[in-house]
N, C-alpha and C. Protein backbone atom coordinates (compact mmCIF):
# COMPACT_ATOMS: atom_id res chain seq x y z
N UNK A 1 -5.12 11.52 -18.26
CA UNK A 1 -6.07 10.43 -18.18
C UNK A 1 -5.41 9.26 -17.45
N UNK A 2 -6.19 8.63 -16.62
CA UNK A 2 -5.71 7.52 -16.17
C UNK A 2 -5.39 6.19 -16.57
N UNK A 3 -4.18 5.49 -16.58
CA UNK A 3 -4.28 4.42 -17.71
C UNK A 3 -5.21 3.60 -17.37
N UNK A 4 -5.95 3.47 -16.33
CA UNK A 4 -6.67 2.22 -15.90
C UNK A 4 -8.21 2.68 -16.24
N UNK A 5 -8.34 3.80 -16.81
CA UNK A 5 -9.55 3.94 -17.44
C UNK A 5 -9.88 3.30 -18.49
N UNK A 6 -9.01 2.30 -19.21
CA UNK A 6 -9.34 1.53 -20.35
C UNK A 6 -9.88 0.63 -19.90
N UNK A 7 -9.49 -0.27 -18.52
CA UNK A 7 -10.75 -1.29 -17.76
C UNK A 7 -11.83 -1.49 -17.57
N UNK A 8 -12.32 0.15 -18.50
CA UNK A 8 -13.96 0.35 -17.72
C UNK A 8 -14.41 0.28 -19.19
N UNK A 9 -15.44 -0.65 -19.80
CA UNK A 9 -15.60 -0.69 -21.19
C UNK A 9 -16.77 1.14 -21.44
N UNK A 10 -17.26 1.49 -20.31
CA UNK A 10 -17.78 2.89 -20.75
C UNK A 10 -17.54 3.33 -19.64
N UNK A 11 -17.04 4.70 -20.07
CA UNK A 11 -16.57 5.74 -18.31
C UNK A 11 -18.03 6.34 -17.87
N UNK A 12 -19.71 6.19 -18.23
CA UNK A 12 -20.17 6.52 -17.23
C UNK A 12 -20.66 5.49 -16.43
N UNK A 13 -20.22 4.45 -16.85
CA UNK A 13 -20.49 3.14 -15.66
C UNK A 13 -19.01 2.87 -14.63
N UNK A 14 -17.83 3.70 -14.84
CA UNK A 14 -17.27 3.58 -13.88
C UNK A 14 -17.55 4.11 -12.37
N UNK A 15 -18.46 4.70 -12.05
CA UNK A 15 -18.49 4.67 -10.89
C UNK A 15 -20.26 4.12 -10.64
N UNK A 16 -21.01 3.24 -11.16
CA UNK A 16 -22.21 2.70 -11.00
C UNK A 16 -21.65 1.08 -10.26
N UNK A 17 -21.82 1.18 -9.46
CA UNK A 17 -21.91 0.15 -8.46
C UNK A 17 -20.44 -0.20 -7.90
N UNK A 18 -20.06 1.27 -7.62
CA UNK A 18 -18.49 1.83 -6.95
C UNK A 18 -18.63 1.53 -5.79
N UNK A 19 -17.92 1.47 -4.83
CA UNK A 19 -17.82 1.58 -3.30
C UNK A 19 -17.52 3.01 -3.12
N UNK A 20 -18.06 4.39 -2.59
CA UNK A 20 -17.41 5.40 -1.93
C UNK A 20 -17.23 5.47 -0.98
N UNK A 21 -15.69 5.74 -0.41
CA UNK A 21 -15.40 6.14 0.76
C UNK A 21 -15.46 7.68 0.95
N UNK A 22 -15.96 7.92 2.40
CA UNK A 22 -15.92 9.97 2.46
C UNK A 22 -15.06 9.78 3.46
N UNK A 23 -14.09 10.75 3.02
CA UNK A 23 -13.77 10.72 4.42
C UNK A 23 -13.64 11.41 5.96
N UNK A 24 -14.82 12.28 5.48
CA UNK A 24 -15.56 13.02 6.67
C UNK A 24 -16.29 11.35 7.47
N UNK A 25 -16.65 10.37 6.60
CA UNK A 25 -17.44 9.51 7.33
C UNK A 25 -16.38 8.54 7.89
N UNK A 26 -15.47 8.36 7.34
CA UNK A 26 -14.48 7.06 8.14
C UNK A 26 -13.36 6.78 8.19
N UNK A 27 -12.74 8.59 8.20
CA UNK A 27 -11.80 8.93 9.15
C UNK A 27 -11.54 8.45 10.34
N UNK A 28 -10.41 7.85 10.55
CA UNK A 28 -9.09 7.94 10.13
C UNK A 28 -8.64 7.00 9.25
N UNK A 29 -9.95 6.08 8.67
CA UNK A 29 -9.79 4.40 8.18
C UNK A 29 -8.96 5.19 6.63
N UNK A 30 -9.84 6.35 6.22
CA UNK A 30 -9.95 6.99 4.88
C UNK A 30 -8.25 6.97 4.59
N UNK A 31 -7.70 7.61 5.62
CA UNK A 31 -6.26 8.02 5.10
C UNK A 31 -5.77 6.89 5.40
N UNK A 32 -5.41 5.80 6.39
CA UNK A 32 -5.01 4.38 5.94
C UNK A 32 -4.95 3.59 5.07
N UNK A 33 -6.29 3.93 4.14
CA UNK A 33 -7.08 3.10 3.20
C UNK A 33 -6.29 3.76 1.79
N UNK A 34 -5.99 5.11 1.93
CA UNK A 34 -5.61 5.70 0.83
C UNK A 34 -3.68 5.73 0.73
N UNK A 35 -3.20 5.03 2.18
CA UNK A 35 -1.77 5.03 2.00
C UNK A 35 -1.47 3.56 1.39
N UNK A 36 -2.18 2.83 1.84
CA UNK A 36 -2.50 1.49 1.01
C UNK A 36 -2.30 1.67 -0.69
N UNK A 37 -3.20 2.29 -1.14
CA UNK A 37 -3.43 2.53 -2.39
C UNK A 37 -2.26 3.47 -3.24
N UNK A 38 -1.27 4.11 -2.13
CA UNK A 38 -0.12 4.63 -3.11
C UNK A 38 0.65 3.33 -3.53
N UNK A 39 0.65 2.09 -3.30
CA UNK A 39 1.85 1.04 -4.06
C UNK A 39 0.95 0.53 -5.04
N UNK A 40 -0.55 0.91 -5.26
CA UNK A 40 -0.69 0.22 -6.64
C UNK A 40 -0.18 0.48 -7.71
N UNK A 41 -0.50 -0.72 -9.25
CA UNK A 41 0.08 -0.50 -9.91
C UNK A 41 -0.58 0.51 -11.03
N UNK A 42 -0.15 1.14 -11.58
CA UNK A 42 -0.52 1.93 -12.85
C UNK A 42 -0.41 1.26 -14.15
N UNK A 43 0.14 0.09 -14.53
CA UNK A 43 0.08 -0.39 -15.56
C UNK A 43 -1.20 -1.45 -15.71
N UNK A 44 -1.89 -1.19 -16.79
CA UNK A 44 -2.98 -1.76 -16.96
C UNK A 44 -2.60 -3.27 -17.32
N UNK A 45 -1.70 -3.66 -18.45
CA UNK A 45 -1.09 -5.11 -18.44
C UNK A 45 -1.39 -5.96 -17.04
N UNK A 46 -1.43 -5.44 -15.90
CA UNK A 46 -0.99 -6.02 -14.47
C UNK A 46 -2.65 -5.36 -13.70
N UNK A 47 -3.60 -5.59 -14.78
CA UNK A 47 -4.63 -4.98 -14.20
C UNK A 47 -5.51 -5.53 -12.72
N UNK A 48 -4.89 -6.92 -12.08
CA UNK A 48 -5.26 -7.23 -10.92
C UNK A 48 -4.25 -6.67 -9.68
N UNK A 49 -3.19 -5.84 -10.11
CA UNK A 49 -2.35 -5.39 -9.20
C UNK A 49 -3.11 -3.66 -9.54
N UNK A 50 -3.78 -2.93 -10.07
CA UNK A 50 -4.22 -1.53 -10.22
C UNK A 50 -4.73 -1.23 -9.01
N UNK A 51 -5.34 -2.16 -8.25
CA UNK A 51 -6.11 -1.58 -7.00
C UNK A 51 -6.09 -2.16 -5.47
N UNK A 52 -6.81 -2.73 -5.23
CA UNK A 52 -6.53 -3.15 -4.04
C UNK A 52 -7.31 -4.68 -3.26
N UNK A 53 -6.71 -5.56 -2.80
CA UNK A 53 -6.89 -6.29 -2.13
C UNK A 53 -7.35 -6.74 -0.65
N UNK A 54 -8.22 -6.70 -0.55
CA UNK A 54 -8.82 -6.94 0.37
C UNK A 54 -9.58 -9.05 1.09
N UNK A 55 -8.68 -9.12 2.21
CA UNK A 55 -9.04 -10.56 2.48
C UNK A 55 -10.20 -10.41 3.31
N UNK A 56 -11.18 -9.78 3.37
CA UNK A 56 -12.49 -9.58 4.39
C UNK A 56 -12.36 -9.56 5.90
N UNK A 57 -11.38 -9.68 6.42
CA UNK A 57 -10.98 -9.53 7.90
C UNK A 57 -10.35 -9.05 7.97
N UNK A 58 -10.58 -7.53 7.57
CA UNK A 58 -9.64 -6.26 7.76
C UNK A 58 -8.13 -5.97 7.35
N UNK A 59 -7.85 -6.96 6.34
CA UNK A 59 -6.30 -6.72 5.47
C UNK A 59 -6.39 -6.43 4.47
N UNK A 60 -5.85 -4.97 4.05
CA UNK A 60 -5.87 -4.72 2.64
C UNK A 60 -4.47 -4.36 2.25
N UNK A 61 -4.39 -4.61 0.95
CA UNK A 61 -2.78 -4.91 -0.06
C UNK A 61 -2.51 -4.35 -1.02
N UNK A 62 -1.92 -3.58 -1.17
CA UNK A 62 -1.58 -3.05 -2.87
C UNK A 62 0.00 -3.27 -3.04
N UNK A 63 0.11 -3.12 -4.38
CA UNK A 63 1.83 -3.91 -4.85
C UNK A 63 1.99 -3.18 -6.22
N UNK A 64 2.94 -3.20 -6.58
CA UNK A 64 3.22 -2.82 -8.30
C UNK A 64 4.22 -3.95 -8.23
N UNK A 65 4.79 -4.70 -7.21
CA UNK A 65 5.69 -5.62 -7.69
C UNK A 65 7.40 -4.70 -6.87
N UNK A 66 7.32 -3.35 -6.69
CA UNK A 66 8.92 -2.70 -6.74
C UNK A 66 8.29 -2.70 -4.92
N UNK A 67 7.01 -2.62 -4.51
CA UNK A 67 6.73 -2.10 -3.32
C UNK A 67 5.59 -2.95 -2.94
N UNK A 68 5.27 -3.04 -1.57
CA UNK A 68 4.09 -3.83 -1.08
C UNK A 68 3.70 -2.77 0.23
N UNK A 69 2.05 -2.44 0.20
CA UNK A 69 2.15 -2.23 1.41
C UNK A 69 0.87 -2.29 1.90
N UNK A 70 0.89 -2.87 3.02
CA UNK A 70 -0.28 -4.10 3.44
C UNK A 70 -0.83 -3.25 4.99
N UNK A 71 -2.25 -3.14 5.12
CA UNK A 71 -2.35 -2.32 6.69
C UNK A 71 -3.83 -3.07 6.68
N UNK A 72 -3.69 -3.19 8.44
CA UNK A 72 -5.00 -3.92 9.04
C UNK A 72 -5.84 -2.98 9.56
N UNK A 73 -7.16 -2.46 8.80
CA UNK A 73 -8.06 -1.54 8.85
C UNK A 73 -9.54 -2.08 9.62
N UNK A 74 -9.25 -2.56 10.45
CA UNK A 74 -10.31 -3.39 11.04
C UNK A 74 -11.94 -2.71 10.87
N UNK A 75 -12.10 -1.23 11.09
CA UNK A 75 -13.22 -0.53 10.44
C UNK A 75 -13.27 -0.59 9.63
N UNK A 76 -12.92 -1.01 7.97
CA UNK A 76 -13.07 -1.27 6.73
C UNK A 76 -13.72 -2.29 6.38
N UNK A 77 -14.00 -3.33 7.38
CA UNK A 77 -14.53 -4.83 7.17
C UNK A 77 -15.62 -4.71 6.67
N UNK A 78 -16.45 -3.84 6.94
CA UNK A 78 -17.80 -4.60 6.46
C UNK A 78 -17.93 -3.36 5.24
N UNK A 79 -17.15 -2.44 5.47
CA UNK A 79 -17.31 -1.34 4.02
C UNK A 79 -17.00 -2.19 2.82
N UNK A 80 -15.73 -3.10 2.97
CA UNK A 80 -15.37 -3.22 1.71
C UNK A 80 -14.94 -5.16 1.81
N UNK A 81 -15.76 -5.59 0.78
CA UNK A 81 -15.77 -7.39 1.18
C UNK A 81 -14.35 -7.48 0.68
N UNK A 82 -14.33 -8.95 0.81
CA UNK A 82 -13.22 -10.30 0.27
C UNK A 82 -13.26 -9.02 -1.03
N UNK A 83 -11.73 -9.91 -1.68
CA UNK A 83 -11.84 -9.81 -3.73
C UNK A 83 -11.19 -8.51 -3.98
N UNK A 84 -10.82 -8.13 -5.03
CA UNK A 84 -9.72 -7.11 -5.67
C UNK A 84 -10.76 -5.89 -5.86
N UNK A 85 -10.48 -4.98 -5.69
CA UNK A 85 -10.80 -3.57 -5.74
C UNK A 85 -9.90 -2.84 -6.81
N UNK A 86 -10.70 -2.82 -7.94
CA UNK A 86 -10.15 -1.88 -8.58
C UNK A 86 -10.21 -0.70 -8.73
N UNK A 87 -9.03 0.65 -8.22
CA UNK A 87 -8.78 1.95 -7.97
C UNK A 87 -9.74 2.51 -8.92
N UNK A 88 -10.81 3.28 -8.73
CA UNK A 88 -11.52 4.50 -9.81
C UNK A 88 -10.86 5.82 -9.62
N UNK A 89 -11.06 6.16 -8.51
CA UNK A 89 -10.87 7.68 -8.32
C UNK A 89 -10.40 8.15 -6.98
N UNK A 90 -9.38 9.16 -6.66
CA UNK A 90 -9.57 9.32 -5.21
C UNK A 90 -9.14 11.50 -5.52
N UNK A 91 -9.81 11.48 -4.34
CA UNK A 91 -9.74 13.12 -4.40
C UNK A 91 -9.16 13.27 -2.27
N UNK A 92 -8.82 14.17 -2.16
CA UNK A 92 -8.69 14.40 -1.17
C UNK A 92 -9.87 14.12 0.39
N UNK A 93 -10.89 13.89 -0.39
CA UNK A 93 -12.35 13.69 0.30
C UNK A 93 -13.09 11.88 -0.02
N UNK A 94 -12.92 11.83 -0.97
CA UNK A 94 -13.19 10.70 -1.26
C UNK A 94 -12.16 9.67 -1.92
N UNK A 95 -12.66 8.12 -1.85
CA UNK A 95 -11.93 7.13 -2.50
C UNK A 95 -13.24 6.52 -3.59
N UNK A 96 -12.71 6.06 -4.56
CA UNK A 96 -13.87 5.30 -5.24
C UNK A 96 -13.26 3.84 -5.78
N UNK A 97 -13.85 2.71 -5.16
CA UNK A 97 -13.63 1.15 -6.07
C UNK A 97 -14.43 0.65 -6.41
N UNK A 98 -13.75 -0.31 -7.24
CA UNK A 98 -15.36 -1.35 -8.07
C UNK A 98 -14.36 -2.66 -7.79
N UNK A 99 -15.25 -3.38 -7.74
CA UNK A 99 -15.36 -4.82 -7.70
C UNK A 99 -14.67 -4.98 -9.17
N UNK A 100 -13.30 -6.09 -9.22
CA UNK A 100 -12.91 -6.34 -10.62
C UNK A 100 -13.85 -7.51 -11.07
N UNK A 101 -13.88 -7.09 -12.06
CA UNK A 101 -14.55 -8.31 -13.28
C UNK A 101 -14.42 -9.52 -13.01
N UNK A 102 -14.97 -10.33 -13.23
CA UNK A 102 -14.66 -11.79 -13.26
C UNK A 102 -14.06 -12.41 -14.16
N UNK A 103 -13.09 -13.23 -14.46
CA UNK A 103 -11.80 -13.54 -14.99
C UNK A 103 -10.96 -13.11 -14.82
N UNK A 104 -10.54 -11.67 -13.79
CA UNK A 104 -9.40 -11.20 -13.62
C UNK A 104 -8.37 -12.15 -12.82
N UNK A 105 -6.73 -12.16 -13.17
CA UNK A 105 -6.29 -12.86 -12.34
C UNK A 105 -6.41 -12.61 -10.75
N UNK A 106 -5.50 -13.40 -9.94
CA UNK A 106 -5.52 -13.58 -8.86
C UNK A 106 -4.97 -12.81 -8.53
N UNK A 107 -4.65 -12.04 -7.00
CA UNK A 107 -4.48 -11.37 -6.71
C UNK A 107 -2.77 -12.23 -6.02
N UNK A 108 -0.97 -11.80 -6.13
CA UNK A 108 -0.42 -11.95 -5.31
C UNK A 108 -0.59 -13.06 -3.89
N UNK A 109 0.19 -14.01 -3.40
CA UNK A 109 -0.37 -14.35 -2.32
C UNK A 109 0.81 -13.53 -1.26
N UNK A 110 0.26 -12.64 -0.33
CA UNK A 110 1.19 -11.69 0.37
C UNK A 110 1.42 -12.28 1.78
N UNK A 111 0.58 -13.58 2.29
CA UNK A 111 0.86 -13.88 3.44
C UNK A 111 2.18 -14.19 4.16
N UNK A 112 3.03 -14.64 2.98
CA UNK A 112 4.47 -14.76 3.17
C UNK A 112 5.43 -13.89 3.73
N UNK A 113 4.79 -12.59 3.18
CA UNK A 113 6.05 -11.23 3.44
C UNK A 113 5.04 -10.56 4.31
N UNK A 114 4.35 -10.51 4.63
CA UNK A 114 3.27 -9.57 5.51
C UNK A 114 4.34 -9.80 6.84
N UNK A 115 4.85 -10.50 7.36
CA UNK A 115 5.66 -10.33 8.62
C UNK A 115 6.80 -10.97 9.13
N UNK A 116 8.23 -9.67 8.73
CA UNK A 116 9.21 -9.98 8.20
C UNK A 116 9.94 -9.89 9.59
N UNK A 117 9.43 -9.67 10.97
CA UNK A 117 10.22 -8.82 11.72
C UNK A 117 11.31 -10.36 12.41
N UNK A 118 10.52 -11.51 12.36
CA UNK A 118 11.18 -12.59 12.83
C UNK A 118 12.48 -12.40 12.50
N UNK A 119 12.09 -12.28 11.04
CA UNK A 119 13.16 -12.96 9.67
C UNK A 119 14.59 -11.47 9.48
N UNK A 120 13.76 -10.80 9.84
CA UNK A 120 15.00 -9.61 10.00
C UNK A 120 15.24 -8.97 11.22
N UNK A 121 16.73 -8.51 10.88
CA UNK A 121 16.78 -7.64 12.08
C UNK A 121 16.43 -6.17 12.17
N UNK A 122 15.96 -5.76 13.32
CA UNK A 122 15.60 -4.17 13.32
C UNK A 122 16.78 -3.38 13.73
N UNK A 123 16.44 -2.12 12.45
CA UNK A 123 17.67 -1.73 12.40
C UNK A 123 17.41 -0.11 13.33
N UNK A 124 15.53 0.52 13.52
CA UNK A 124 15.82 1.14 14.18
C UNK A 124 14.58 1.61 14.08
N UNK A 125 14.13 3.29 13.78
CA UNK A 125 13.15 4.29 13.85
C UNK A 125 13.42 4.71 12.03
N UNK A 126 12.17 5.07 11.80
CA UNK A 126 12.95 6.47 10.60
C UNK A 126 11.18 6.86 10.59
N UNK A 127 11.09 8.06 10.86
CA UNK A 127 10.25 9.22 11.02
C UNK A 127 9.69 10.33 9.88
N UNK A 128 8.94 10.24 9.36
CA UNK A 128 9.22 10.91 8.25
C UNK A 128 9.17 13.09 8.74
N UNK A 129 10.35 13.32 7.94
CA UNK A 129 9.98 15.26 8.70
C UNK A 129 9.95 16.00 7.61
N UNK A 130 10.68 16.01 6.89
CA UNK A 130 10.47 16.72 5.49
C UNK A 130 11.45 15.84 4.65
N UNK A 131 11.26 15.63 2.89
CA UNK A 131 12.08 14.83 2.17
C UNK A 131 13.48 14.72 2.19
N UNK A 132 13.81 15.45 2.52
CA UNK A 132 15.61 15.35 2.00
C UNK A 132 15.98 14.87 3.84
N UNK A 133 15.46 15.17 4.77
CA UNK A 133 15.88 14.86 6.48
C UNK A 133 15.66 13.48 6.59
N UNK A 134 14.27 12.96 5.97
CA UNK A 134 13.82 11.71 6.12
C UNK A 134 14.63 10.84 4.87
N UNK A 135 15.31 11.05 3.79
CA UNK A 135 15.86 10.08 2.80
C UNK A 135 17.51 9.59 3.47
N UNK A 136 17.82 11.35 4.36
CA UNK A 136 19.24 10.48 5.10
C UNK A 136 18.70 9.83 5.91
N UNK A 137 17.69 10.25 6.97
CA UNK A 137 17.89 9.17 8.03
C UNK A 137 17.73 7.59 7.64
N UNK A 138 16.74 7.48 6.68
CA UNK A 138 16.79 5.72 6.13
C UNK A 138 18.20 5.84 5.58
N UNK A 139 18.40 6.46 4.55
CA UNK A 139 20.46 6.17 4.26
C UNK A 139 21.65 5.59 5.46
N UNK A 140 20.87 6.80 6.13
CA UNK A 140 22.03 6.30 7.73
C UNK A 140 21.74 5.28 8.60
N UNK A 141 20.90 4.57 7.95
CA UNK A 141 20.02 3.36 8.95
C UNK A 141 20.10 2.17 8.14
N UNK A 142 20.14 2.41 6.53
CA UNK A 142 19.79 1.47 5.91
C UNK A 142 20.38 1.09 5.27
N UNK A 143 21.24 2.20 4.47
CA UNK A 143 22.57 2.20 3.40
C UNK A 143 21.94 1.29 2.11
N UNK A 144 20.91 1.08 1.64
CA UNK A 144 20.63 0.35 0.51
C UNK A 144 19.79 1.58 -0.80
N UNK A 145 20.28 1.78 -1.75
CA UNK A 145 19.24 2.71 -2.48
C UNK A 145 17.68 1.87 -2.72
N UNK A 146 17.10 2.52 -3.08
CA UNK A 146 15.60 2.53 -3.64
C UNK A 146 15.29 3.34 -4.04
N UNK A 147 14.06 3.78 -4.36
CA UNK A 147 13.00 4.43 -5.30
C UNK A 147 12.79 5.60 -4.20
N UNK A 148 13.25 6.85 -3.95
CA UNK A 148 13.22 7.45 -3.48
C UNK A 148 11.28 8.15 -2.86
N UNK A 149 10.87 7.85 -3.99
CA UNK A 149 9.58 8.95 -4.25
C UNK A 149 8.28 7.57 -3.71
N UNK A 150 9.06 5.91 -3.67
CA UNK A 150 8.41 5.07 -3.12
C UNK A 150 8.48 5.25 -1.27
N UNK A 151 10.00 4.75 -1.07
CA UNK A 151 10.29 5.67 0.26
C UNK A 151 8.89 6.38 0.78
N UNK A 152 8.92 7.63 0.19
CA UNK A 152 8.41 8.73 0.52
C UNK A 152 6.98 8.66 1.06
N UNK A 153 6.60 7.37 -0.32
CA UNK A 153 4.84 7.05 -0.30
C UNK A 153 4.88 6.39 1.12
N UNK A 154 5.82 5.68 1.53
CA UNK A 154 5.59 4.73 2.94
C UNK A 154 6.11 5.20 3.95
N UNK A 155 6.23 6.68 4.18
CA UNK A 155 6.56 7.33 5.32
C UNK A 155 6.04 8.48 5.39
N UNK A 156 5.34 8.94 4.37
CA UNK A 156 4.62 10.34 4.88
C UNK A 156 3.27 9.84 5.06
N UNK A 157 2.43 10.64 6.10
CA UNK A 157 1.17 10.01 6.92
C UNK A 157 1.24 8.98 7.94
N UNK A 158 2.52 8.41 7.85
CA UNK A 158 2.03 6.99 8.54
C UNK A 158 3.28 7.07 10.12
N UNK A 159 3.33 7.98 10.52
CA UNK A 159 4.17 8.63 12.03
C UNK A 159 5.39 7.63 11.56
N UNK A 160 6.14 7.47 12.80
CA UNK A 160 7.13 6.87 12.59
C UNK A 160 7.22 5.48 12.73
N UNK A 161 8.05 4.63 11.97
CA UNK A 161 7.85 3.24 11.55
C UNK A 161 9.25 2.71 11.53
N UNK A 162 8.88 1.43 12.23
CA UNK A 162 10.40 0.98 12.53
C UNK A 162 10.65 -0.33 11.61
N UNK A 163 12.18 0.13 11.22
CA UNK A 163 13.19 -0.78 9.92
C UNK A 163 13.68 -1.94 10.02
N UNK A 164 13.53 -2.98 9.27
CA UNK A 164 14.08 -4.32 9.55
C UNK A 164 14.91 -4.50 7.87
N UNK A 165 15.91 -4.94 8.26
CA UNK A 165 16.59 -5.31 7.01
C UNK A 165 17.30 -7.02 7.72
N UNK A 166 17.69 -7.47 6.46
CA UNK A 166 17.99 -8.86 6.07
C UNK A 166 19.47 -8.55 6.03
N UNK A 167 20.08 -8.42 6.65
CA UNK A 167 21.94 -8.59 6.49
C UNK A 167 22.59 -9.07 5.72
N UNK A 168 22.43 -10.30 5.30
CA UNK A 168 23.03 -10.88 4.36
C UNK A 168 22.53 -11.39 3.33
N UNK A 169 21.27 -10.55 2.96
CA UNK A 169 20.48 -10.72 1.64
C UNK A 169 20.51 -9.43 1.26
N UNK A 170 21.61 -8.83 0.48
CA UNK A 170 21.20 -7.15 0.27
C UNK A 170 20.44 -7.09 -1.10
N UNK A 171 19.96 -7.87 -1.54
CA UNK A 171 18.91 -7.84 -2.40
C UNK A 171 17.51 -7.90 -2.09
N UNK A 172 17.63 -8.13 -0.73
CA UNK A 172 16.40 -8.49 -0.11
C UNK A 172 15.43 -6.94 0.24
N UNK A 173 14.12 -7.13 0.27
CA UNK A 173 13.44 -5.81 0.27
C UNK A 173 13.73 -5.22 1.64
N UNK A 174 13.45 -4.02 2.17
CA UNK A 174 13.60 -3.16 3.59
C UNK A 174 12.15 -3.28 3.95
N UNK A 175 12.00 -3.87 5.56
CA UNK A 175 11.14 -3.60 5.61
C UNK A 175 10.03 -2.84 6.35
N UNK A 176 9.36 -2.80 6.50
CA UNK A 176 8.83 -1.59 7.68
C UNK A 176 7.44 -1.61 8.26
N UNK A 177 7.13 -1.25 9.53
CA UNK A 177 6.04 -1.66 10.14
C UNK A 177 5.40 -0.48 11.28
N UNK A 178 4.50 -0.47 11.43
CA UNK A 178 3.65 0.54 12.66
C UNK A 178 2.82 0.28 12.99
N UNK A 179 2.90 -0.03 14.34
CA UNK A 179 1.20 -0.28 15.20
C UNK A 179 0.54 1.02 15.78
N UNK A 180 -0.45 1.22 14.93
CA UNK A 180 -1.66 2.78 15.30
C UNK A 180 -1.85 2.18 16.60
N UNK A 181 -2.49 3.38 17.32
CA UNK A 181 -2.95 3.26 18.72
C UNK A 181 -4.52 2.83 18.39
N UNK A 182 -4.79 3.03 16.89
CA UNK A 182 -6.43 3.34 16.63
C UNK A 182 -7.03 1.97 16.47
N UNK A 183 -5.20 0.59 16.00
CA UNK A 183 -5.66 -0.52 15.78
C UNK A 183 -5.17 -0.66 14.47
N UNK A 184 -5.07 0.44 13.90
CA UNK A 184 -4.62 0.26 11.94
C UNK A 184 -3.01 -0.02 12.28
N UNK A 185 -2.86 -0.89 12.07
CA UNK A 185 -1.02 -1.50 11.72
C UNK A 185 -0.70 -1.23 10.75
N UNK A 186 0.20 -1.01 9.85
CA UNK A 186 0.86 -0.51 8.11
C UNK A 186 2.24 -1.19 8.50
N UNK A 187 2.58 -2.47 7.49
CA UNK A 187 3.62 -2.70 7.13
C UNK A 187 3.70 -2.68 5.29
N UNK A 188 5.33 -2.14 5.30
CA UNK A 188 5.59 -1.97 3.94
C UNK A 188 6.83 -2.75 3.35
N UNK A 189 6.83 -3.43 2.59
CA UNK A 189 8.70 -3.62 2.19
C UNK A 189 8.72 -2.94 0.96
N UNK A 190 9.91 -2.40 0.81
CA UNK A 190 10.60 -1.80 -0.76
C UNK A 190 11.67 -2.17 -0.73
N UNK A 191 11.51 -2.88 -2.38
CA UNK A 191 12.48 -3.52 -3.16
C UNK A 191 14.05 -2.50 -2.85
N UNK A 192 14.79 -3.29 -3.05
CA UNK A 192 15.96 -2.00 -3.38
C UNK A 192 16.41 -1.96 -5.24
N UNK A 193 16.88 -0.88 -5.35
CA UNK A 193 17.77 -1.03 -6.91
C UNK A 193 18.49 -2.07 -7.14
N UNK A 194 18.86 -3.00 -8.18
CA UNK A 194 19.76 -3.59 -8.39
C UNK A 194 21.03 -3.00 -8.88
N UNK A 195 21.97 -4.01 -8.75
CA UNK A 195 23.06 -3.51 -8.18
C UNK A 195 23.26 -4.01 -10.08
């Protein structure tokens, strides 16, 4: 069961006045929209971080706080308004959100870290090819641990994406970015482990 099914005071009104995405219908937005949605959070405590953020001019955001990862879906604009989207359901074909409640907190303000490339230096390429090829090449590029299986969420689907790290902040998150040819951009930072 999903923990964020406790948000919904009855589960057959969780999907009554849902947003569905198909994604036979808005492909390629669908799988952008759904790499977005691997950094939400799963803890219900943090129930305005469960789903997704959307500023109405094609930026959408998800976070748990360890990861951020933010992509400009410019076909998504008029699917999905302003205001927090909270995650219902996703299947390989479809996505499902609802509009969060009113009183939920605020959503993160992400404009700060959305674009780090000034502020860091690029350290290179990392491509994702299969798990264990793609965890050295960020090792050999990056030398900082993290969340391996987060990694993973921000490099599989999304071609290859180039690394900026902070030199003399090694606490500082890694960060990472890709401009689609289609127009969808995906930048991500992940936290590293503490030391």
């Amino acid at each position: 069961m999903n923990k964020q099914e406790g948000l919904f005071p009855d589960p057959n009104e969780k999907q009554k006045n849902a947003i569905v995405l198909d994604r036979k219908k808005v492909d390629p937005d669908f799988d952008a929209l759904s790499w977005v949605l691997r950094a939400r959070s799963k803890d219900e405590l943090r129930a305005n971080l469960c789903g997704l953020y959307s500023d109405g001019m094609g930026k959408f955001v998800a976070t748990d706080g360890h990861r951020l990862h933010i992509a400009e879906i410019p076909g998504m604009t008029e699917k999905i308004p302003a205001g927090i989207w909270l995650y219902v359901h996703e299947t390989k074909k479809q996505i499902s959100i609802l509009e969060a409640p009113d009183g939920m907190a605020k959503y993160p303000d992400t404009d700060r870290v959305s674009d780090m490339t000034e502020r860091y230096g690029k350290k290179g390429l990392v491509a994702y090819t299969d798990d264990s090829s793609t965890v050295w090449m960020y090792w050999d590029l990056v030398g900082r641990k993290c969340n391996i299986d987060y990694l993973l969420d921000i490099l599989k689907d999304a071609e290859a994406m180039d690394v900026y790290v902070h030199d003399e902040d090694q606490s500082a998150g890694v960060f990472f970015c890709f401009d689609g040819q289609d127009g969808n951009t995906k930048k991500a930072i992940l936290m590293p482990f503490k030391a």
